[in-house]
Protein backbone atom coordinates (compact mmCIF):
# COMPACT_ATOMS: atom_id res chain seq x y z
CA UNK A 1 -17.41 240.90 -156.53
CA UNK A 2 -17.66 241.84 -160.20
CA UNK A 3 -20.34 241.12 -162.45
CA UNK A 4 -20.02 238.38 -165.42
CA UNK A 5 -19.88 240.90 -167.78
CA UNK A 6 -17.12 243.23 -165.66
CA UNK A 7 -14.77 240.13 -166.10
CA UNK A 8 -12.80 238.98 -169.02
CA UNK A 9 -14.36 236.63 -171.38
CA UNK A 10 -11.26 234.24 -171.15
CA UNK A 11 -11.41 231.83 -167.93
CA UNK A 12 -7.77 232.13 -167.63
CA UNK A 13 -7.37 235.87 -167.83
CA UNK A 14 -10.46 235.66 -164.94
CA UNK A 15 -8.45 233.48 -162.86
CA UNK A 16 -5.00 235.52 -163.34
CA UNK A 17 -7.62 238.37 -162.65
CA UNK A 18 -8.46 237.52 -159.07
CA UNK A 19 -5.45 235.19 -157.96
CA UNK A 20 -2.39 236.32 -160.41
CA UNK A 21 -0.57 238.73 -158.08
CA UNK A 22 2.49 237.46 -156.42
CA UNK A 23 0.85 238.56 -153.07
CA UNK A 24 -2.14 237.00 -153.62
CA UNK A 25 -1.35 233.42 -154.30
CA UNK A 26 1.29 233.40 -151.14
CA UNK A 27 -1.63 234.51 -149.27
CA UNK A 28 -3.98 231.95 -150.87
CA UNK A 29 -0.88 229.56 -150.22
CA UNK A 30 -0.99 230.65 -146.32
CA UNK A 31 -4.56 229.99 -145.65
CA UNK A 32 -4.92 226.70 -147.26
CA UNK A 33 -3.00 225.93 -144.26
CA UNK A 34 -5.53 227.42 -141.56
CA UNK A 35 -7.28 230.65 -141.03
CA UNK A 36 -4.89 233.38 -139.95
CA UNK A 37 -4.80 236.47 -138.15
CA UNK A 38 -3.40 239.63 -139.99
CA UNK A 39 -0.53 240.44 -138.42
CA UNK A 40 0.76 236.66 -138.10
CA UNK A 41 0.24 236.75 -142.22
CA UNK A 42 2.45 239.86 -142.68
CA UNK A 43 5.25 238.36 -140.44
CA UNK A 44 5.42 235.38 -143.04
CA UNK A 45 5.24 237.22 -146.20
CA UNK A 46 8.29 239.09 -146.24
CA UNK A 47 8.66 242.35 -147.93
CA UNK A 48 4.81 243.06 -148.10
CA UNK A 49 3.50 246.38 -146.48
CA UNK A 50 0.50 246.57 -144.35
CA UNK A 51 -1.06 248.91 -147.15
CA UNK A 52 -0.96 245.93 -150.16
CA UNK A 53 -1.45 243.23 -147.42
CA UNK A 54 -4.76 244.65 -146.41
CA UNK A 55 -5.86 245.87 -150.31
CA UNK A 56 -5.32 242.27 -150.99
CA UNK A 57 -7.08 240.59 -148.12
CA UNK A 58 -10.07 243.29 -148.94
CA UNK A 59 -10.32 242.66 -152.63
CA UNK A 60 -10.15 239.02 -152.23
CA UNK A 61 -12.59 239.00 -149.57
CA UNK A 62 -14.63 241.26 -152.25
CA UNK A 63 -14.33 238.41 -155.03
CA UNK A 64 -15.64 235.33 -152.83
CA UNK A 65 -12.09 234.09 -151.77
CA UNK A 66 -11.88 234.45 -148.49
CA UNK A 67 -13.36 235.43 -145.49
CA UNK A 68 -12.89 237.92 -142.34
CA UNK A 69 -14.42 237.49 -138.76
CA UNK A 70 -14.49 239.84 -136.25
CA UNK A 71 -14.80 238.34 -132.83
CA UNK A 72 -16.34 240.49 -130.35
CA UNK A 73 -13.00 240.71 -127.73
CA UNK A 74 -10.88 243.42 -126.63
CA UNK A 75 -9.16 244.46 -128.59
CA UNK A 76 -10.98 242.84 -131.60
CA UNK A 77 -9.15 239.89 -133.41
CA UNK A 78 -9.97 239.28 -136.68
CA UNK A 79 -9.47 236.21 -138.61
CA UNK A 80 -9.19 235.38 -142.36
CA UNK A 81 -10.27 231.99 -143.51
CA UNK A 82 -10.99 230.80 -146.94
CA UNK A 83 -13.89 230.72 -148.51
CA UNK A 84 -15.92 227.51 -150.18
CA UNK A 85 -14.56 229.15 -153.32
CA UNK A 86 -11.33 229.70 -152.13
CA UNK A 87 -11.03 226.36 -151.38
CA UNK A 88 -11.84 225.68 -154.80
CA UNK A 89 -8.23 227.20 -155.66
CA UNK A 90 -6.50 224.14 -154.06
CA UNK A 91 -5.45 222.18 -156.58
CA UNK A 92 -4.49 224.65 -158.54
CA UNK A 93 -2.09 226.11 -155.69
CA UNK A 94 -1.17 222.37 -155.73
CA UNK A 95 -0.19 222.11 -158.50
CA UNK A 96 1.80 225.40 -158.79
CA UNK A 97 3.60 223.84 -155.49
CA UNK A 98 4.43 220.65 -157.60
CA UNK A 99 5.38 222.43 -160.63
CA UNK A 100 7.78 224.29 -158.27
CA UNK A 101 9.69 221.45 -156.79
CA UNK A 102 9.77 219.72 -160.10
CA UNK A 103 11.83 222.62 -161.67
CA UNK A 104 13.95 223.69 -158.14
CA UNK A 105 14.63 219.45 -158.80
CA UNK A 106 16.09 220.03 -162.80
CA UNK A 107 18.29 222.75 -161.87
């Protein structure tokens, strides 16, 4: 997680920051849904490669988004859930989802 002073001193560039990559909001979109297991999330986000799938899931579990468990099976499953602060982002994904139909609606 970066420090205060490591971020940018505009609240929107800090938000774009930690949630502004196409990957990471359809990811954020995904798991405001339920928690999910990694390879079930790369089968519904098409086109992303296992390489920015898991630099995205590790940097957002870094910055306080989300979460991983490990549950002691064989083999291991893991499961990513979000966070308290991750379910913070809600109505902002909200409203990107309302924005959405509103202008698919005007076309």
């Amino acid at each position: 997680m970066l420090t205060k002073e490591e971020l940018p001193e505009c609240p929107v560039a800090t938000t774009v920051q930690l949630i502004g990559s196409k990957w990471k909001l359809l990811i954020l979109r995904n798991l405001l849904q339920r928690p999910w297991r990694f390879n079930e999330m790369k089968k519904t986000l098409e086109g992303i490669s296992q390489k920015v799938l898991t630099d995205s899931l590790r940097s957002m579990e870094a910055d306080g988004l989300i979460t991983r468990t490990v549950y002691p099976e064989v083999p291991p499953r893991v499961e990513y859930a979000l966070s308290d602060l991750g379910q913070s982002m809600r109505p902002i994904i909200k409203a990107m989802e309302e924005w959405g139909i509103s202008y698919k609606q005007q076309l």
